[in-house]
N, C-alpha and C. Protein backbone atom coordinates (compact mmCIF):
# COMPACT_ATOMS: atom_id res chain seq x y z
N UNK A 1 -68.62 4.24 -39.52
CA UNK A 1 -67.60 3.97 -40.50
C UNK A 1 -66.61 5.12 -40.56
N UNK A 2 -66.79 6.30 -40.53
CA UNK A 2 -66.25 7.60 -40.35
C UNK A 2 -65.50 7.50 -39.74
N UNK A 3 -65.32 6.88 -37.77
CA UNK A 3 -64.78 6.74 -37.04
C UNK A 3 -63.20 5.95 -37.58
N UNK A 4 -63.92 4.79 -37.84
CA UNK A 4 -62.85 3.94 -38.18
C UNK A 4 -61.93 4.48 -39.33
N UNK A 5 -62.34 5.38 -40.33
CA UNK A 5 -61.49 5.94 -41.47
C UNK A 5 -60.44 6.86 -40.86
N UNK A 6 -60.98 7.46 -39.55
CA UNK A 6 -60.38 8.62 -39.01
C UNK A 6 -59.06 7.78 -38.78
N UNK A 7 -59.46 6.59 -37.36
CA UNK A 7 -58.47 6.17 -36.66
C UNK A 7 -57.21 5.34 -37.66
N UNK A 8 -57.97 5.06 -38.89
CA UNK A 8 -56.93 4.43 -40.09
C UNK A 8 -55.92 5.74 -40.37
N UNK A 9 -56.57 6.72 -40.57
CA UNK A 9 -55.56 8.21 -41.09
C UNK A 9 -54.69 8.52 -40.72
N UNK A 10 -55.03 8.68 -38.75
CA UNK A 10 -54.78 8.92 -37.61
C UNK A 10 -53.29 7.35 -37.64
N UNK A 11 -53.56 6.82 -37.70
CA UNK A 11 -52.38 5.18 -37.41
C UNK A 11 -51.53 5.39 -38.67
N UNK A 12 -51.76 6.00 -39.87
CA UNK A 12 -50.86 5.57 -41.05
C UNK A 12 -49.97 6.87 -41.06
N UNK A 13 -50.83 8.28 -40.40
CA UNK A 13 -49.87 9.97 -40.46
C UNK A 13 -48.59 9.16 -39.41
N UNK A 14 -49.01 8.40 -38.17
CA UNK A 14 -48.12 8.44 -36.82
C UNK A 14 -46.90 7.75 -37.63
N UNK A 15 -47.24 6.76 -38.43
CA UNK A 15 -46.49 5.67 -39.19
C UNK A 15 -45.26 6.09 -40.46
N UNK A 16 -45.95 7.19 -41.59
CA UNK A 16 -45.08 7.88 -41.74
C UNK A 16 -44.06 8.58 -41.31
N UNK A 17 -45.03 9.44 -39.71
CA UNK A 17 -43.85 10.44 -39.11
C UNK A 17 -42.53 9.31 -38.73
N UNK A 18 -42.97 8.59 -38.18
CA UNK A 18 -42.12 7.48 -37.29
C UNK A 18 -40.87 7.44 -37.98
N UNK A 19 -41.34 7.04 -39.99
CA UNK A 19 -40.40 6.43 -40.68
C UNK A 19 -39.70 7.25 -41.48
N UNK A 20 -40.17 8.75 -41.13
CA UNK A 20 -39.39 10.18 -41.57
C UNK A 20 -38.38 10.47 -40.32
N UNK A 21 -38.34 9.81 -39.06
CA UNK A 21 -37.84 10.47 -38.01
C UNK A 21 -36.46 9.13 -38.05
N UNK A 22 -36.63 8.09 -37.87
CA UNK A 22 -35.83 6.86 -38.09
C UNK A 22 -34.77 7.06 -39.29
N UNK A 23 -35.24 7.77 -40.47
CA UNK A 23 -34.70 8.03 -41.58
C UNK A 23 -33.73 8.70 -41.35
N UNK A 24 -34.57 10.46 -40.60
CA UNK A 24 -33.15 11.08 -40.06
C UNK A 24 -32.05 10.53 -39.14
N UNK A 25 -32.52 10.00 -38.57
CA UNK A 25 -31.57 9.68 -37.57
C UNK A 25 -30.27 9.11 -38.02
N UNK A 26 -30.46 8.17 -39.41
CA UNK A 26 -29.95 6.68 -39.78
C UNK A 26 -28.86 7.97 -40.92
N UNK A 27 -29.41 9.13 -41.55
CA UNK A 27 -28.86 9.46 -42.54
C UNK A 27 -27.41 10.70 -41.72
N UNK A 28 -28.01 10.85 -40.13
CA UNK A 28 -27.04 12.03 -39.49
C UNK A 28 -25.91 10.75 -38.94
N UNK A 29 -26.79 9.96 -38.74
CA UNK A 29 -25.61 8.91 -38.02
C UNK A 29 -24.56 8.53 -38.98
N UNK A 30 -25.26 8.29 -40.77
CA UNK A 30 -23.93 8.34 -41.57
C UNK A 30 -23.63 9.21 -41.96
N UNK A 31 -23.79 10.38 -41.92
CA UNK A 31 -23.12 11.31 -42.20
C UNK A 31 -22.21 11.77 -40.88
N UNK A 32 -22.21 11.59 -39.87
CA UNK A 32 -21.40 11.38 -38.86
C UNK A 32 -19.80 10.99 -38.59
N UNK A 33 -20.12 10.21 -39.77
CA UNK A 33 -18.85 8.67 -39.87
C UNK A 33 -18.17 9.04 -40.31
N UNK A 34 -18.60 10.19 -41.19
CA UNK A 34 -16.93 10.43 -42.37
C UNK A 34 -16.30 10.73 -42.09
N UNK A 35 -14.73 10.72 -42.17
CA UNK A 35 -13.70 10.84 -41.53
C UNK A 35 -12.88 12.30 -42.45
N UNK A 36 -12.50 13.29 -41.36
CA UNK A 36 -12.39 14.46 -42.39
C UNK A 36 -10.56 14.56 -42.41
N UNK A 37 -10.15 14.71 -43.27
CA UNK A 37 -8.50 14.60 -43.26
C UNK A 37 -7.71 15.37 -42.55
N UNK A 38 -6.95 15.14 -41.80
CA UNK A 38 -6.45 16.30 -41.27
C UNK A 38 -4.63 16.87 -41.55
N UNK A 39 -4.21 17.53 -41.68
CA UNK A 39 -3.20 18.22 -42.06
C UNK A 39 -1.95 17.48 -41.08
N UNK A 40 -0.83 17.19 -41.63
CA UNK A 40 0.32 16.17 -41.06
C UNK A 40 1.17 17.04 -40.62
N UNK A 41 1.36 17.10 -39.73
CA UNK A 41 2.57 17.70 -39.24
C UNK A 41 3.95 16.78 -39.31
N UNK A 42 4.80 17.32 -39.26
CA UNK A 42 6.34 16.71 -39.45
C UNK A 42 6.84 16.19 -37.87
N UNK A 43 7.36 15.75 -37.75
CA UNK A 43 7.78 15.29 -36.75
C UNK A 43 9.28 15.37 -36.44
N UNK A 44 10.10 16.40 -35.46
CA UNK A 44 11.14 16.40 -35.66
C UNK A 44 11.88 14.97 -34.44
N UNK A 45 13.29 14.71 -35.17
CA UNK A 45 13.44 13.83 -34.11
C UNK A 45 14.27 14.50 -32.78
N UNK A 46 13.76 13.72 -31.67
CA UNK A 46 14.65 14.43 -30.68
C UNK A 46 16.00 14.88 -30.51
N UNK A 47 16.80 15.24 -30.00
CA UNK A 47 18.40 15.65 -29.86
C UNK A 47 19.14 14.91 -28.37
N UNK A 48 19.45 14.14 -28.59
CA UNK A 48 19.94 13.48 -27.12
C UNK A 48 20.44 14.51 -26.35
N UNK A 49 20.33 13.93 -25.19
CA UNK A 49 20.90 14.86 -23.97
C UNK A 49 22.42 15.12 -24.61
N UNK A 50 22.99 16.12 -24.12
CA UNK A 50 24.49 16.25 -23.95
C UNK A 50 25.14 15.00 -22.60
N UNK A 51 25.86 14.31 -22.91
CA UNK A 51 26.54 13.76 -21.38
C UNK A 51 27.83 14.68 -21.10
N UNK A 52 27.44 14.63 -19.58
CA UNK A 52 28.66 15.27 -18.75
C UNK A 52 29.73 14.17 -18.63
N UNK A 53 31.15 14.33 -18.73
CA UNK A 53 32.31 13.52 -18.79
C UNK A 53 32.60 13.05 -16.98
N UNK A 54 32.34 12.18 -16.64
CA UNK A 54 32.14 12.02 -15.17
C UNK A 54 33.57 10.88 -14.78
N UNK A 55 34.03 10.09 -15.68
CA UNK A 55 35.23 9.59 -15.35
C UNK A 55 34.21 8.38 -15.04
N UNK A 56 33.07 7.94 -14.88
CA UNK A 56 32.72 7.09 -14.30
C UNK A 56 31.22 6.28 -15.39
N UNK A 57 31.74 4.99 -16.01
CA UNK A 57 30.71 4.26 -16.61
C UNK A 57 29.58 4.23 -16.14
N UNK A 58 28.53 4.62 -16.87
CA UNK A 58 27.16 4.12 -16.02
C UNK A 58 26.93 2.41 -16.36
N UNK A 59 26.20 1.93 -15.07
CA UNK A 59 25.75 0.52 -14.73
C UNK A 59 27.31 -0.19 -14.56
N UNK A 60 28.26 0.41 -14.12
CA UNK A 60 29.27 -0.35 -13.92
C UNK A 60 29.11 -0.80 -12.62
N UNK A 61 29.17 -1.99 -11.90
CA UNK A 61 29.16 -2.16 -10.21
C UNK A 61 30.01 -1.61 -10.00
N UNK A 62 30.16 -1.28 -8.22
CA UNK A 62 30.92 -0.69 -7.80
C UNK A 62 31.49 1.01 -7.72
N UNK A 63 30.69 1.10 -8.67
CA UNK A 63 30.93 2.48 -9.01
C UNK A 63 30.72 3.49 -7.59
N UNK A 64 32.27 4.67 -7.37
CA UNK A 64 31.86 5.24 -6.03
C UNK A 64 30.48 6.04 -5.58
N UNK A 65 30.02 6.43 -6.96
CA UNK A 65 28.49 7.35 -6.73
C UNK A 65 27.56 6.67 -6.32
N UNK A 66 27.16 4.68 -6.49
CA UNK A 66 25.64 4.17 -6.09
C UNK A 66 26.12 3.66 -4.79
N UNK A 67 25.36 3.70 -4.02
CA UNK A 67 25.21 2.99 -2.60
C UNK A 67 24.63 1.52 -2.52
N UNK A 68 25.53 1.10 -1.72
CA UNK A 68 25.12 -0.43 -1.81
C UNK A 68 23.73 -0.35 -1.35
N UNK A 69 22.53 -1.54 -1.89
CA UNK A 69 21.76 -1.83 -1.31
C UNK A 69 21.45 -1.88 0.16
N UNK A 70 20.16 -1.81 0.73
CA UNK A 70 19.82 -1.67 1.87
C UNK A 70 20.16 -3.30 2.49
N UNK A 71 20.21 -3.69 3.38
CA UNK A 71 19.90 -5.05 3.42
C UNK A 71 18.76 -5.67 3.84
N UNK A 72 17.98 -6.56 3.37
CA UNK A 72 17.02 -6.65 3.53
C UNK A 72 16.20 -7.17 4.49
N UNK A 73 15.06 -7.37 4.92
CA UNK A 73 14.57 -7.27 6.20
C UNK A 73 13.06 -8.64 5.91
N UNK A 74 13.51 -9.82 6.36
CA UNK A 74 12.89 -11.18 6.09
C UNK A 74 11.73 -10.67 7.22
N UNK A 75 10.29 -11.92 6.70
CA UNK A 75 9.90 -12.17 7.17
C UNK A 75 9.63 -13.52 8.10
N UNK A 76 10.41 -14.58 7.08
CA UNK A 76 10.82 -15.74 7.80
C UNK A 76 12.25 -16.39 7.21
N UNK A 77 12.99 -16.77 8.24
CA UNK A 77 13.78 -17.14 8.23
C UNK A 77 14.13 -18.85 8.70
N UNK A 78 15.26 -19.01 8.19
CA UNK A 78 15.90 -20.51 9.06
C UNK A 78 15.83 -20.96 10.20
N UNK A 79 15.79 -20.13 10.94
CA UNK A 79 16.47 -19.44 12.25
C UNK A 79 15.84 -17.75 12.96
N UNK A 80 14.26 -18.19 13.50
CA UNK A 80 13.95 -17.11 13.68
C UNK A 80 14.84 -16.30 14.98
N UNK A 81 14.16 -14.51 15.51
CA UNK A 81 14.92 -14.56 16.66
C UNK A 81 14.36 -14.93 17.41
N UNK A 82 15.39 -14.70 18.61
CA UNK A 82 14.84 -15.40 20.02
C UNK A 82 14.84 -13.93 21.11
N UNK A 83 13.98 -14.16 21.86
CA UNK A 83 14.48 -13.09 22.74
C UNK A 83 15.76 -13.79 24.05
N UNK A 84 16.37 -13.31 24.56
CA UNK A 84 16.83 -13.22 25.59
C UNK A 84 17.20 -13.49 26.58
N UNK A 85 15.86 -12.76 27.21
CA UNK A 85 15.24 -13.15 28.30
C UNK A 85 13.78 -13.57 28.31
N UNK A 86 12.81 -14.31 29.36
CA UNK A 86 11.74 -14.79 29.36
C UNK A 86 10.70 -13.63 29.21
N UNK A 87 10.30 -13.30 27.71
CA UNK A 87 9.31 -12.12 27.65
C UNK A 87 8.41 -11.69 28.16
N UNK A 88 7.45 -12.83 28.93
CA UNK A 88 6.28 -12.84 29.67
C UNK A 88 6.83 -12.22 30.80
N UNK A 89 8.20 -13.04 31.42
CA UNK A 89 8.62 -11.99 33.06
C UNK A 89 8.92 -10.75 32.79
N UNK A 90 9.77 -10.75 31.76
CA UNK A 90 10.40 -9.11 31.14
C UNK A 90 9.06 -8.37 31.29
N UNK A 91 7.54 -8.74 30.61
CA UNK A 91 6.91 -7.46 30.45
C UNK A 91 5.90 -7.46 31.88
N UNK A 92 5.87 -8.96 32.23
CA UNK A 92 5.52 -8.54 33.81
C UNK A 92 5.86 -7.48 34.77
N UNK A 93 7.86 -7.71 34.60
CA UNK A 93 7.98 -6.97 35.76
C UNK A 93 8.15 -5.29 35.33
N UNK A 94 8.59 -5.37 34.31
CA UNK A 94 8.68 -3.98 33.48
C UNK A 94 7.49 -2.65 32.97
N UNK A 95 5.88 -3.70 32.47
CA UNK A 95 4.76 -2.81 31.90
C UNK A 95 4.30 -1.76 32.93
N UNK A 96 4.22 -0.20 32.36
CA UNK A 96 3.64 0.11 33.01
C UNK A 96 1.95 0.64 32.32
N UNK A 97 1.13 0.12 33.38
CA UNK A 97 0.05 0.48 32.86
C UNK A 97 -0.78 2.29 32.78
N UNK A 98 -1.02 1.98 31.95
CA UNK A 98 -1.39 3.84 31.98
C UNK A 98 -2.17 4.14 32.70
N UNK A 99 -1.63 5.42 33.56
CA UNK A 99 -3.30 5.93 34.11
C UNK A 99 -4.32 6.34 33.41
N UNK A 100 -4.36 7.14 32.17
CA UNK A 100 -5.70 7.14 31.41
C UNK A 100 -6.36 5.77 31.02
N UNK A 101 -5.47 4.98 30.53
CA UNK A 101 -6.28 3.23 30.18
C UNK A 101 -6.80 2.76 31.93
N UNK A 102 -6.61 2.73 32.89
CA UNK A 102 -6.62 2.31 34.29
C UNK A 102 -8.28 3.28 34.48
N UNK A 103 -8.61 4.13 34.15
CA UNK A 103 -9.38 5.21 34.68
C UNK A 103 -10.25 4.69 34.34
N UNK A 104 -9.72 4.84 32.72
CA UNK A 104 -11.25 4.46 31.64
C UNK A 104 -11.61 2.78 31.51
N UNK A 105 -10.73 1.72 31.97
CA UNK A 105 -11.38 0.52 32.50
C UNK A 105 -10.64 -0.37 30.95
N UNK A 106 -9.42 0.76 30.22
CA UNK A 106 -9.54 -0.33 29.13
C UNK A 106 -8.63 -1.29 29.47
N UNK A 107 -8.70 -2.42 28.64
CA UNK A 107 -8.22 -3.70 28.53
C UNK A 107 -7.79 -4.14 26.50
N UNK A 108 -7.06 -4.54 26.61
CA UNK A 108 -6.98 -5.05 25.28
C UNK A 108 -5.72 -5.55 24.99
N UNK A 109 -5.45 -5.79 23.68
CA UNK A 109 -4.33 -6.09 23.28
C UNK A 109 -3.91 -4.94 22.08
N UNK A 110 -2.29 -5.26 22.09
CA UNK A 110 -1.42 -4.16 21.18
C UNK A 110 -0.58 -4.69 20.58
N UNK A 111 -1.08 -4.54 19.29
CA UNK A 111 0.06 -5.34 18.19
C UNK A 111 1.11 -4.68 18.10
N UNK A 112 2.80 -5.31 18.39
CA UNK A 112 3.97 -4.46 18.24
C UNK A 112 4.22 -5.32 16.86
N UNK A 113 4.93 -4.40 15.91
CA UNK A 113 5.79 -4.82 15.25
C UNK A 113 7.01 -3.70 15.01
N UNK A 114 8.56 -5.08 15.25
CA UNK A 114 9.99 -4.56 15.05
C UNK A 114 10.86 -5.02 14.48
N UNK A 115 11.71 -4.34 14.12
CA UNK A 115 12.83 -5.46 13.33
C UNK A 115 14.14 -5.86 14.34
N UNK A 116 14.65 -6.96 14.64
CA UNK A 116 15.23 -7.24 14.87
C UNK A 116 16.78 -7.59 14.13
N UNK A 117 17.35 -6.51 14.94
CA UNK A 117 18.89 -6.54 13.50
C UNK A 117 19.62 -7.63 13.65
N UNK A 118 20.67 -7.37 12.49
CA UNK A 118 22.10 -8.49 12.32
C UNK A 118 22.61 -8.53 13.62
N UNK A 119 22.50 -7.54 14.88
CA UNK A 119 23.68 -7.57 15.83
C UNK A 119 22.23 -7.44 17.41
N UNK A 120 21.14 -7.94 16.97
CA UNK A 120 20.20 -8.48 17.89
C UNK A 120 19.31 -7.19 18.55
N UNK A 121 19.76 -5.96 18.22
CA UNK A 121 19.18 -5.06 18.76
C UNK A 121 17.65 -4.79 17.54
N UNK A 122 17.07 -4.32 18.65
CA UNK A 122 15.50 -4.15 18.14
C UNK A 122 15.46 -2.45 17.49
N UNK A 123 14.85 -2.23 16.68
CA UNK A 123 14.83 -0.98 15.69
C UNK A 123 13.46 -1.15 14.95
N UNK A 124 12.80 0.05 14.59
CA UNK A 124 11.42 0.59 13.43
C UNK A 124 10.69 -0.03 14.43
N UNK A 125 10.33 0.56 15.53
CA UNK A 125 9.00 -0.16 16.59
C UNK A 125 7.87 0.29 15.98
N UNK A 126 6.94 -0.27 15.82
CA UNK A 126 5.28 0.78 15.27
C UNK A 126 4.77 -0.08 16.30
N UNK A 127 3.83 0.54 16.10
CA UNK A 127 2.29 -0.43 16.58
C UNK A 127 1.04 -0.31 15.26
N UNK A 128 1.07 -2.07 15.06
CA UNK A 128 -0.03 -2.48 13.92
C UNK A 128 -1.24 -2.07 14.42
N UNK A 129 -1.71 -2.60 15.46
CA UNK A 129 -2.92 -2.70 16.05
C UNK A 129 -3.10 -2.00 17.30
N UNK A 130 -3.60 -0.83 17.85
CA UNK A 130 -3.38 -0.23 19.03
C UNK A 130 -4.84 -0.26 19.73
N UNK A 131 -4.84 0.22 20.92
CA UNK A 131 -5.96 0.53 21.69
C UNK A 131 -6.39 2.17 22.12
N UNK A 132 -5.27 2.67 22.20
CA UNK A 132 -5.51 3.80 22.56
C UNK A 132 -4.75 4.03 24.19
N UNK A 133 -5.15 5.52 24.99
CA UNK A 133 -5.44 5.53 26.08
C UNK A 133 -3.57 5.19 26.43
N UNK A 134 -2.49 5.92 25.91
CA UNK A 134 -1.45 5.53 26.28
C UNK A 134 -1.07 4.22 26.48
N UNK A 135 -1.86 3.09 25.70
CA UNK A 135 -1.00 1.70 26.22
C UNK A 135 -0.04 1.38 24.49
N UNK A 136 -0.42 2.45 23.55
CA UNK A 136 0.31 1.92 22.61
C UNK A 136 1.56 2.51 22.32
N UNK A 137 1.78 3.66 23.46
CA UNK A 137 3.18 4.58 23.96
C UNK A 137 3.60 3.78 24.86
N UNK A 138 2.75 3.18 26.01
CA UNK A 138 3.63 2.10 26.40
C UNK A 138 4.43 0.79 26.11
N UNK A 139 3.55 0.40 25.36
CA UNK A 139 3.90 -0.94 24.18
C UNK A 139 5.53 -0.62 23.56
N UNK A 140 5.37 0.51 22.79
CA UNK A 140 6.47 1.05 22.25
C UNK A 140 7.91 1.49 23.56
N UNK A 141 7.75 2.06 24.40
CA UNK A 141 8.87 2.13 25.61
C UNK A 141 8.96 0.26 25.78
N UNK A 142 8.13 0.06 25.85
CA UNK A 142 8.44 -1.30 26.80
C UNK A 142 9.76 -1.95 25.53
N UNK A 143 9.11 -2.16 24.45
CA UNK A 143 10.25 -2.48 23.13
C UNK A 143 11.70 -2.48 23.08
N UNK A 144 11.57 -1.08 23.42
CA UNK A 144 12.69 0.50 23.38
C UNK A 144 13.52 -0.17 24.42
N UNK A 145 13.10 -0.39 25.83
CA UNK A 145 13.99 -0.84 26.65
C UNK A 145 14.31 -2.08 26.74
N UNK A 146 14.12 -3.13 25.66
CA UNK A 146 14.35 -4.70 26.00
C UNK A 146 15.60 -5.03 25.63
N UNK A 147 16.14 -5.90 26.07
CA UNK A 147 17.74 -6.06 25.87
C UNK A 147 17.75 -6.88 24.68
N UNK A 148 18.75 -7.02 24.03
CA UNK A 148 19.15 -7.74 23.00
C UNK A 148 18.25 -8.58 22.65
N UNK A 149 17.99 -9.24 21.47
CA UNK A 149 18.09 -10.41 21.25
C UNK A 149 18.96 -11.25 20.24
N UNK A 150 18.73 -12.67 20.26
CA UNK A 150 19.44 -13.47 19.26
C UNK A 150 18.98 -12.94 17.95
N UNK A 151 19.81 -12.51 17.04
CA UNK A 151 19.14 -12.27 16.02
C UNK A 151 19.08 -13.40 15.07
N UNK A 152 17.81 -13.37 14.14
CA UNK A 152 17.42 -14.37 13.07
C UNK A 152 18.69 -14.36 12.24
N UNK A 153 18.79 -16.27 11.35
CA UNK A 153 19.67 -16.42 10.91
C UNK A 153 18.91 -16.87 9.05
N UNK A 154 19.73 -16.49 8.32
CA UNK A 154 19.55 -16.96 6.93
C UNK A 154 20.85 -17.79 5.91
N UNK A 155 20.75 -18.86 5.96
CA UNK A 155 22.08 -19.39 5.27
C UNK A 155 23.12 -19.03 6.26
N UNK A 156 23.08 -19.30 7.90
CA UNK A 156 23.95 -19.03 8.33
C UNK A 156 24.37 -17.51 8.66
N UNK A 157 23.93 -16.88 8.66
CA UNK A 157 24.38 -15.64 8.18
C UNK A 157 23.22 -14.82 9.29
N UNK A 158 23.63 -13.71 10.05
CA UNK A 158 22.45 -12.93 10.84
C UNK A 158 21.76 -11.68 10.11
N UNK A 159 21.10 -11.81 9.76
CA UNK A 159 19.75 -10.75 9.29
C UNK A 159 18.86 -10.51 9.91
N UNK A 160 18.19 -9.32 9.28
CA UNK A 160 16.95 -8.51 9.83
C UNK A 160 15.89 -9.07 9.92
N UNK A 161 14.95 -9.40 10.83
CA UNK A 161 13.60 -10.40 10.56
C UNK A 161 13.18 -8.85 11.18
N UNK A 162 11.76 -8.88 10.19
CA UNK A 162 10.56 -8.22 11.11
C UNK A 162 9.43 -9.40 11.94
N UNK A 163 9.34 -8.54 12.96
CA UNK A 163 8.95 -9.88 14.42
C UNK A 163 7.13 -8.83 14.73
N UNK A 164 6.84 -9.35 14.66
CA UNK A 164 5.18 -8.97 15.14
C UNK A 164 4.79 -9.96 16.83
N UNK A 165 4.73 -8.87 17.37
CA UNK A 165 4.46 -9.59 19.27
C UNK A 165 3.19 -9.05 19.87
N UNK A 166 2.46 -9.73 20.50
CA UNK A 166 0.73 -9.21 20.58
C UNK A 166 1.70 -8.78 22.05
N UNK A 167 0.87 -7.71 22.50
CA UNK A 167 1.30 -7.27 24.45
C UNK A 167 -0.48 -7.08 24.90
N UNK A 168 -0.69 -8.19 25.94
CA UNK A 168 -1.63 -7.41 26.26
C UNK A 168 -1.85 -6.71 27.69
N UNK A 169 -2.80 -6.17 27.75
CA UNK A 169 -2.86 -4.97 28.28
C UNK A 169 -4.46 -5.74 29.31
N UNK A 170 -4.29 -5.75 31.12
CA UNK A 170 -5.22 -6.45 31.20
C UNK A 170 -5.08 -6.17 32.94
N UNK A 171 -6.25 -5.29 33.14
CA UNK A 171 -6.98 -4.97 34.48
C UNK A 171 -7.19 -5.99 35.25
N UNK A 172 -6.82 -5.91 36.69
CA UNK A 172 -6.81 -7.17 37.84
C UNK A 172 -7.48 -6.42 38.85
């Protein structure tokens, strides 16, 4: 019987502590909350800039200081371009293949992308997708030297299309 009085003592001390420790917790957590006032500062209001006398309205069009817009550079048009000449012969007779890609056995393809201007000439060559091994310096010359093309049309009108052209690159 002793036993069991103990383990009753023993279960009701743990039970108090529990509900002395829960207590604190509940009484720091509101005392936590209160919100303590804090001292206002004034707020001065700003002072506008000074303006400089420039002879010239701002947001007026035309104005000699803004530069006209860029013109812009479609991705599809009415009237895409055309090349030329027959691209497949052009890069037939023209590619040269690299000797480091030739050595090392590569093969692949090389994403060009260019813009083709208002007056058909090709400009901003990158390469999206390359291989390496000098074929994406070649990709880019080969571009560099292609003659004109028709340039893309919008409402009649010739604009910039950006043109994306796979070249591949391929051991015989």
């Amino acid at each position: 019987m002793e036993y069991l009085q103990i383990r009753i003592f023993i279960k009701t001390t743990q039970m108090k502590f529990l509900v002395f420790i829960l207590s604190i917790a509940i009484t720091t957590g509101a005392t936590a909350q209160t919100k303590k006032k804090q001292p206002v500062k004034p707020v001065e209001k700003p002072q506008p800039a000074p303006q400089q006398a420039t002879g010239i309205e701002p947001g007026i069009a035309g104005a000699p200081n803004t530069p006209p817009p860029p013109p812009a550079i479609y991705q599809y048009v009415e009237q895409m371009p055309a090349s030329t000449v027959d691209i497949a012969d052009y890069i037939a007779k023209n590619l040269r293949y690299p000797d480091s890609a030739q050595k090392a056995g590569i093969q692949g393809r090389v994403i060009v992308r260019f813009v083709v201007n208002e007056d058909g000439t090709i400009s901003d060559i990158s390469v999206a997708r390359g291989i390496g091994y000098g074929c994406d310096e070649e990709a880019i010359r080969l571009f560099k030297s292609m003659p004109p093309w028709k340039p893309g049309k919008q409402g009649g009108k010739p604009v910039k299309v950006m043109f994306t052209q796979p070249l591949t690159f391929r051991l015989e």
